[in-house]
Structures are given as structure tokens and as C-alpha cells.
PDB file of N, CA and C in Angstrom:
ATOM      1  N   UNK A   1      13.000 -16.313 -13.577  1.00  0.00           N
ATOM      2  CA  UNK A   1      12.348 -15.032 -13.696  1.00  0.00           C
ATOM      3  C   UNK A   1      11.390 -14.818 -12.535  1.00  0.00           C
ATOM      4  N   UNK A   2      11.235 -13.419 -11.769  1.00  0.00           N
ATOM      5  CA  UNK A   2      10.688 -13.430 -11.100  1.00  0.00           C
ATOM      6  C   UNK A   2       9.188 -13.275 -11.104  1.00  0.00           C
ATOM      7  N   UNK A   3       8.519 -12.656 -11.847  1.00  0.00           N
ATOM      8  CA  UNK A   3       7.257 -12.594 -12.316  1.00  0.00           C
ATOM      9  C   UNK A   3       6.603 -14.295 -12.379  1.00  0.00           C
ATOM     10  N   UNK A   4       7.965 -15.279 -12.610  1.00  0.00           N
ATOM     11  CA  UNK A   4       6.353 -16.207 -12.702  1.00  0.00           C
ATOM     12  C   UNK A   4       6.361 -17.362 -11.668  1.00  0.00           C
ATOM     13  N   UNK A   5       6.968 -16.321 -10.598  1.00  0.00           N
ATOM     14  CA  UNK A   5       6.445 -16.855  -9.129  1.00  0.00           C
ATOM     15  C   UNK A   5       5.012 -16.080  -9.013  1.00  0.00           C
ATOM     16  N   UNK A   6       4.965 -15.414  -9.758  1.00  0.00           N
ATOM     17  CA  UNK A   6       3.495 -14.500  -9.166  1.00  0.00           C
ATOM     18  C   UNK A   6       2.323 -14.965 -10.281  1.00  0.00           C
ATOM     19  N   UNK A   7       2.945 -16.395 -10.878  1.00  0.00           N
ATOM     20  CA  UNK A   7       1.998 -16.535 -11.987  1.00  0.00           C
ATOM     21  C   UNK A   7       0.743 -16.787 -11.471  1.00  0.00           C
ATOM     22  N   UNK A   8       0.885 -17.685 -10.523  1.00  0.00           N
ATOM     23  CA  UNK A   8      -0.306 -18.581  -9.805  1.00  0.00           C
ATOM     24  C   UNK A   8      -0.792 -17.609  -8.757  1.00  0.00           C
ATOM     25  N   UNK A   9      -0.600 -16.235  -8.534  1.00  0.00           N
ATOM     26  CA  UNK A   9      -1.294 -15.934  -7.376  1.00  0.00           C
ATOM     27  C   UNK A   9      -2.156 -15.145  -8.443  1.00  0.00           C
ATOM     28  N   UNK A  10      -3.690 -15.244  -6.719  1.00  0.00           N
ATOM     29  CA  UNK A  10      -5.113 -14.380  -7.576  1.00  0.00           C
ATOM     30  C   UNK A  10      -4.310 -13.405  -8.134  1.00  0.00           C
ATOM     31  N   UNK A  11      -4.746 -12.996  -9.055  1.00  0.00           N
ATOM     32  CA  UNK A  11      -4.576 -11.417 -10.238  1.00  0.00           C
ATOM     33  C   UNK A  11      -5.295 -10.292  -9.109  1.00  0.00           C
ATOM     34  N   UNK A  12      -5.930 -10.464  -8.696  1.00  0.00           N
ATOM     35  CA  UNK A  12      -6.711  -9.210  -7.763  1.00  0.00           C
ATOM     36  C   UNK A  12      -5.524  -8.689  -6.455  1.00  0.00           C
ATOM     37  N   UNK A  13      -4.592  -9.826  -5.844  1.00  0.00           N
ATOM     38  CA  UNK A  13      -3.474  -9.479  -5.474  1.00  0.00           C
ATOM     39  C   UNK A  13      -2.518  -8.852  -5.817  1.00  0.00           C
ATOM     40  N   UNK A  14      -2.175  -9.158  -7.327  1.00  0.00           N
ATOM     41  CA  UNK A  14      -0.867  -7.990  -8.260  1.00  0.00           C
ATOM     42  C   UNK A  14      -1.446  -6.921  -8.538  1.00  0.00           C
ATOM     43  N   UNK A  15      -2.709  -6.145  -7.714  1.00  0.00           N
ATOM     44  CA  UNK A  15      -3.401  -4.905  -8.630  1.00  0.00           C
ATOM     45  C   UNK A  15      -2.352  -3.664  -7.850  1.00  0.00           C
ATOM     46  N   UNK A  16      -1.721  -2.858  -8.610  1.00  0.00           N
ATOM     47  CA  UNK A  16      -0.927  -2.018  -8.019  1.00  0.00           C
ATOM     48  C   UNK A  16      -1.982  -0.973  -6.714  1.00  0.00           C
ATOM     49  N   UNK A  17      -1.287  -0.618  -6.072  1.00  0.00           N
ATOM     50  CA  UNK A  17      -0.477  -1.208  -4.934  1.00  0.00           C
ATOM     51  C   UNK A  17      -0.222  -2.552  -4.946  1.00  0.00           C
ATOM     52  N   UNK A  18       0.837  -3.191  -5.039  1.00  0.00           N
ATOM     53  CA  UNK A  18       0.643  -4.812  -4.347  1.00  0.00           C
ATOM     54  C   UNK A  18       1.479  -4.490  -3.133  1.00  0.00           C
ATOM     55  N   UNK A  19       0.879  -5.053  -2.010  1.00  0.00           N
ATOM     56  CA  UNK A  19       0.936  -5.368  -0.653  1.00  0.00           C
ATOM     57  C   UNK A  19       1.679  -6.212  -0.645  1.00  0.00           C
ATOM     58  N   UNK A  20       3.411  -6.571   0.032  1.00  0.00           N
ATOM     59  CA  UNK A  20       3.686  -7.724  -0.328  1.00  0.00           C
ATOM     60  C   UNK A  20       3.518  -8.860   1.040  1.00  0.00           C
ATOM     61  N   UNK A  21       3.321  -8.061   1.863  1.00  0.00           N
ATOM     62  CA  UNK A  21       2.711  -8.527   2.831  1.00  0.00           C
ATOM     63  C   UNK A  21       1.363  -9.638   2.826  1.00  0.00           C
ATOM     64  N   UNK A  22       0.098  -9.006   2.249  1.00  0.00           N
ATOM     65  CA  UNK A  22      -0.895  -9.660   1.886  1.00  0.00           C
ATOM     66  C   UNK A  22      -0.455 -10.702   0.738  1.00  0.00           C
ATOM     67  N   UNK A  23       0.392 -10.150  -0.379  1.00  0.00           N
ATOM     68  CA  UNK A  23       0.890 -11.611  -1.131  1.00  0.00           C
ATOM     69  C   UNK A  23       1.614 -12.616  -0.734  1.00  0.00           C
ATOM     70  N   UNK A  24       2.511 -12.667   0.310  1.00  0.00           N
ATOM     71  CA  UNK A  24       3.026 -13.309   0.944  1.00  0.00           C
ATOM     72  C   UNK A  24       2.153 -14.101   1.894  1.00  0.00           C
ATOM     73  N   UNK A  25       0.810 -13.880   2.467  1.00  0.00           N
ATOM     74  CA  UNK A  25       0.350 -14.737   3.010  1.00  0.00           C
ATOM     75  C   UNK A  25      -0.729 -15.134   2.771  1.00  0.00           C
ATOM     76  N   UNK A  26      -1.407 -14.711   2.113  1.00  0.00           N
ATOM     77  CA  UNK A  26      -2.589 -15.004   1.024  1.00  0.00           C
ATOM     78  C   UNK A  26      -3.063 -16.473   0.852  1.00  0.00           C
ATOM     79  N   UNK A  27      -3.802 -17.494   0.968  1.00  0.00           N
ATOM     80  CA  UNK A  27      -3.859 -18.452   0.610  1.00  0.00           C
ATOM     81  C   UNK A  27      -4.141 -18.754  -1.000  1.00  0.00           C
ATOM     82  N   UNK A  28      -4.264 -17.382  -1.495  1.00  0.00           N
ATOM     83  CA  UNK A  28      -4.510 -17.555  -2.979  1.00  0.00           C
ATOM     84  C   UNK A  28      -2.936 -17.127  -3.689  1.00  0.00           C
ATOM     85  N   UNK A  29      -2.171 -16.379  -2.592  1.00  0.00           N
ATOM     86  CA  UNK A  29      -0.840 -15.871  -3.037  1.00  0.00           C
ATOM     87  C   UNK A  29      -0.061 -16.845  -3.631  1.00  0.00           C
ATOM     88  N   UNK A  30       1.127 -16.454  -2.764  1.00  0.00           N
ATOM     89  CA  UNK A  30       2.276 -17.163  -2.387  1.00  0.00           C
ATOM     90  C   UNK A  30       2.245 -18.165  -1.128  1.00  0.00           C
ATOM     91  N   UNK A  31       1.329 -18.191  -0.137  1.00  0.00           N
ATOM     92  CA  UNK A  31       1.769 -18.650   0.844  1.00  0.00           C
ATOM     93  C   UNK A  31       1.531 -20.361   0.966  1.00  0.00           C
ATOM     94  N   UNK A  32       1.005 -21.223  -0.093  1.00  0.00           N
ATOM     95  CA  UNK A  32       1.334 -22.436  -0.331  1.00  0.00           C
ATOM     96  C   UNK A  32       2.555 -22.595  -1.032  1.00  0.00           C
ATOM     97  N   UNK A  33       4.096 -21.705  -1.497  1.00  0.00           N
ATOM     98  CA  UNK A  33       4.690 -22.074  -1.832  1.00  0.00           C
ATOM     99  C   UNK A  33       5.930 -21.378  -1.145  1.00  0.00           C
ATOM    100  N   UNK A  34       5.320 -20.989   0.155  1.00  0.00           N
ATOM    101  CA  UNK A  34       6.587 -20.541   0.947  1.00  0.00           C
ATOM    102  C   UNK A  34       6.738 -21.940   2.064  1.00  0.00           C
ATOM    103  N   UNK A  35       8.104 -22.695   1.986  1.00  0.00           N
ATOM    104  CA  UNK A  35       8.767 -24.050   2.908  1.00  0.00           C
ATOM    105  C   UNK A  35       8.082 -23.575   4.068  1.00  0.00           C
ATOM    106  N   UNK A  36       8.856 -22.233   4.555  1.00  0.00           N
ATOM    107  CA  UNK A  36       8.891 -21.934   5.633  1.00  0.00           C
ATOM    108  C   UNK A  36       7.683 -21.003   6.498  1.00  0.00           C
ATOM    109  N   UNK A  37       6.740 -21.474   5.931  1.00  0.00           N
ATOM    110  CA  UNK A  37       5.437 -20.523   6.036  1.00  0.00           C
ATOM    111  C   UNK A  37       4.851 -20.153   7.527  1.00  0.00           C
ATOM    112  N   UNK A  38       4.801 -21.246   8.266  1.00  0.00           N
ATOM    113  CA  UNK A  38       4.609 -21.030   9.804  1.00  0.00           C
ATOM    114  C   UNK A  38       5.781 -19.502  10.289  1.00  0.00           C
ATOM    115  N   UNK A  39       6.960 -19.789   9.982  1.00  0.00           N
ATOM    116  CA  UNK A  39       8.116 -19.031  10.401  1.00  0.00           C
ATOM    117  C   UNK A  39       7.953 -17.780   9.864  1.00  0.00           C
ATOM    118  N   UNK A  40       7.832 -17.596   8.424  1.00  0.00           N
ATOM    119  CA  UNK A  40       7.490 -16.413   7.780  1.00  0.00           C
ATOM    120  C   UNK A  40       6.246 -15.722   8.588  1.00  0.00           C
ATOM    121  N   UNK A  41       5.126 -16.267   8.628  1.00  0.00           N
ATOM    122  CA  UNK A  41       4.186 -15.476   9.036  1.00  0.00           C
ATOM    123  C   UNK A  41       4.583 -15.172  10.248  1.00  0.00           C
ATOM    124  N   UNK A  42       4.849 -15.348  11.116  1.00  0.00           N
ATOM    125  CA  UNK A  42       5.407 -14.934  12.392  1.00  0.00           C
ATOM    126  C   UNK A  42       6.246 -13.924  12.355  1.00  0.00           C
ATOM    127  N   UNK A  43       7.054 -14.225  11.652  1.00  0.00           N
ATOM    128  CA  UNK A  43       8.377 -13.102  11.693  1.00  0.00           C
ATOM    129  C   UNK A  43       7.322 -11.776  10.734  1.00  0.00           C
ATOM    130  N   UNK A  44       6.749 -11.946   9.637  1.00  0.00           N
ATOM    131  CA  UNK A  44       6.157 -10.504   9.413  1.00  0.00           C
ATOM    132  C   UNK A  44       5.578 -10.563   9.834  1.00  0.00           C
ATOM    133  N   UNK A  45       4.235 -11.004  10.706  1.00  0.00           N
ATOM    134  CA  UNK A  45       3.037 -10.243  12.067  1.00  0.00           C
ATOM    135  C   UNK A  45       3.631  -9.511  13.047  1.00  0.00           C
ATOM    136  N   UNK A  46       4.907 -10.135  13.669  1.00  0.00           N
ATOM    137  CA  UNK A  46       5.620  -9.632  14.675  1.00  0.00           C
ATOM    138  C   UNK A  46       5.859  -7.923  14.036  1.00  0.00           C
ATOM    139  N   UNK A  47       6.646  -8.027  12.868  1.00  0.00           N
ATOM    140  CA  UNK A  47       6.781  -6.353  12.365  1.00  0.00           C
ATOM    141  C   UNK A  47       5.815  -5.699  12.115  1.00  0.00           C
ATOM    142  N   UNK A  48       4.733  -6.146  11.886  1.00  0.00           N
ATOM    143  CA  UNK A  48       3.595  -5.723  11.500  1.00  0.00           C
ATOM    144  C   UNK A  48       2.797  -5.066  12.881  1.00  0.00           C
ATOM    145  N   UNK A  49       3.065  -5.822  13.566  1.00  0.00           N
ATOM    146  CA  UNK A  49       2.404  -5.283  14.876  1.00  0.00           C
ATOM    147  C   UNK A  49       3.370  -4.403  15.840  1.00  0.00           C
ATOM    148  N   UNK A  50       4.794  -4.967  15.247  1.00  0.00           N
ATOM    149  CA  UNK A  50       5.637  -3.344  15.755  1.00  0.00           C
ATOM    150  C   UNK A  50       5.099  -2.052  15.086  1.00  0.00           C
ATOM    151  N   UNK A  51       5.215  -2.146  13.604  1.00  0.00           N
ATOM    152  CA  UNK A  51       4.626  -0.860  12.948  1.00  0.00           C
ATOM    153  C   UNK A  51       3.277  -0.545  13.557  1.00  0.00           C
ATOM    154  N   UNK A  52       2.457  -1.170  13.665  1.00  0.00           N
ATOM    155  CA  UNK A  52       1.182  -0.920  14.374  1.00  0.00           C
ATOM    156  C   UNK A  52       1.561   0.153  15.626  1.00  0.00           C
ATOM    157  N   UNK A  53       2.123  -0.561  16.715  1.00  0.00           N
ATOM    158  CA  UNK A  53       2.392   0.267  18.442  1.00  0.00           C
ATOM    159  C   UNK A  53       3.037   1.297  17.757  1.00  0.00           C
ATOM    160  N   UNK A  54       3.960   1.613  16.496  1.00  0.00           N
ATOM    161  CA  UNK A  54       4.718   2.809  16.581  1.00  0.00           C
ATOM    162  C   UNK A  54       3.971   3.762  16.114  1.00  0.00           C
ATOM    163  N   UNK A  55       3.185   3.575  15.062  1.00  0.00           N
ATOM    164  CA  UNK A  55       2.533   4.456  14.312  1.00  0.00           C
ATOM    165  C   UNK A  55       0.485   4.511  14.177  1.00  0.00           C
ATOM    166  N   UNK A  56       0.044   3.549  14.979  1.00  0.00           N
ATOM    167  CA  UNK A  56      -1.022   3.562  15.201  1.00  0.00           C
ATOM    168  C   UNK A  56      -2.209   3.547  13.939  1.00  0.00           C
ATOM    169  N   UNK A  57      -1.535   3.170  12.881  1.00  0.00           N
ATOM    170  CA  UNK A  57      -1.812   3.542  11.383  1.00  0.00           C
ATOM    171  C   UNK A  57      -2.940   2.721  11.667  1.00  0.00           C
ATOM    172  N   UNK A  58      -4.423   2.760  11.389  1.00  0.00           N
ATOM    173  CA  UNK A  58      -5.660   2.337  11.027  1.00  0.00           C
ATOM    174  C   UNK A  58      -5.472   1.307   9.831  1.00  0.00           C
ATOM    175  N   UNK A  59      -4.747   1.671   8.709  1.00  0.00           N
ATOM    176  CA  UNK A  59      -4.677   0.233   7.800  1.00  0.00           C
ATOM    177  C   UNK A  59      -3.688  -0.505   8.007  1.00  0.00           C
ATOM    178  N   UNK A  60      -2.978  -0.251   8.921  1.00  0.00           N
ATOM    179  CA  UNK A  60      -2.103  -1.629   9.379  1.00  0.00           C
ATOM    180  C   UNK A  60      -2.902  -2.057   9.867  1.00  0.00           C
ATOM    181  N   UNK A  61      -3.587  -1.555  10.971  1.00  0.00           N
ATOM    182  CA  UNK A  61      -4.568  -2.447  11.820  1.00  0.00           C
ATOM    183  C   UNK A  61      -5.723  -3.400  11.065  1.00  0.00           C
ATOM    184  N   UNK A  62      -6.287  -2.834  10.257  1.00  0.00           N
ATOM    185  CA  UNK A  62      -7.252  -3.246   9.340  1.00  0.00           C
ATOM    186  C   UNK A  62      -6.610  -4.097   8.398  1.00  0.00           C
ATOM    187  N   UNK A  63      -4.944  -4.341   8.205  1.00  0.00           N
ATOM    188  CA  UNK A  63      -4.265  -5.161   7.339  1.00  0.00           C
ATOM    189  C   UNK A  63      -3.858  -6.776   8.073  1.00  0.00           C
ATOM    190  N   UNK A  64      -3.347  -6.297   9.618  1.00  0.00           N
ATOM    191  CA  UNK A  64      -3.554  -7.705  10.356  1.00  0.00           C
ATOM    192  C   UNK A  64      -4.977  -8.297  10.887  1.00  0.00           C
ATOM    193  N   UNK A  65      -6.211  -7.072  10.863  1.00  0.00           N
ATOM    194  CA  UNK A  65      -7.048  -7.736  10.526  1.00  0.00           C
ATOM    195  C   UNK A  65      -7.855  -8.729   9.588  1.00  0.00           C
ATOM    196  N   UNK A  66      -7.026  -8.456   8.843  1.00  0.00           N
ATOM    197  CA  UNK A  66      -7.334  -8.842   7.072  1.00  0.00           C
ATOM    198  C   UNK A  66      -6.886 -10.363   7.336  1.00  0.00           C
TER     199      UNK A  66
END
């Protein structure tokens, strides 16, 4: 079931909106139970900072600031 991969992450993370971005790298998330965690974070910063140059969005920016 998928929900109880999200058992163990902070509750303040599943507050709708959930970001899956921020749950995915969260040290309170998911991101002690992603293998491939070095690789993951890379591969979404990289998109993250494409969306950034395309759209100049202030909370992306403020989200890889995060």
C-alpha cells in the first residue's frame, strides 16, 4: 500500500498541497529511504532549476532554496 510509505514522514509534509518534491528530499520525508538518493536529488534539482530558467517562478526559487 502506498500510503504507508508516507507513514514515517513528518505529518507537516502530507499537509495538502504536498510537494512531492520537498517529500522526496526531506530528511524527515522520504529521503532516508530512497537507495538511490545522491542520484535522485540530482536528477530533480537539475528539473527544478530547468523550471526555474523557464519560468522564473519566485517559489521555485524559494523551493530550491528550501
Amino acid at each position: 500500500m502506498l500510503w504507508l510509505r508516507f507513514a514515517d514522514a513528518d505529518p507537516s509534509l502530507l499537509e495538502a498541497p504536498v510537494n512531492v518534491l520537498r517529500l522526496s528530499l526531506h530528511p524527515q520525508g522520504l529521503a532516508s529511504k530512497i537507495v538511490n538518493l545522491r542520484q535522485w536529488r540530482a536528477h530533480l534539482l537539475e528539473r527544478l532549476e530547468r523550471q526555474i530558467a523557464l519560468t522564473a517562478d519566485p517559489q521555485l526559487g524559494a523551493l530550491r532554496d528550501e
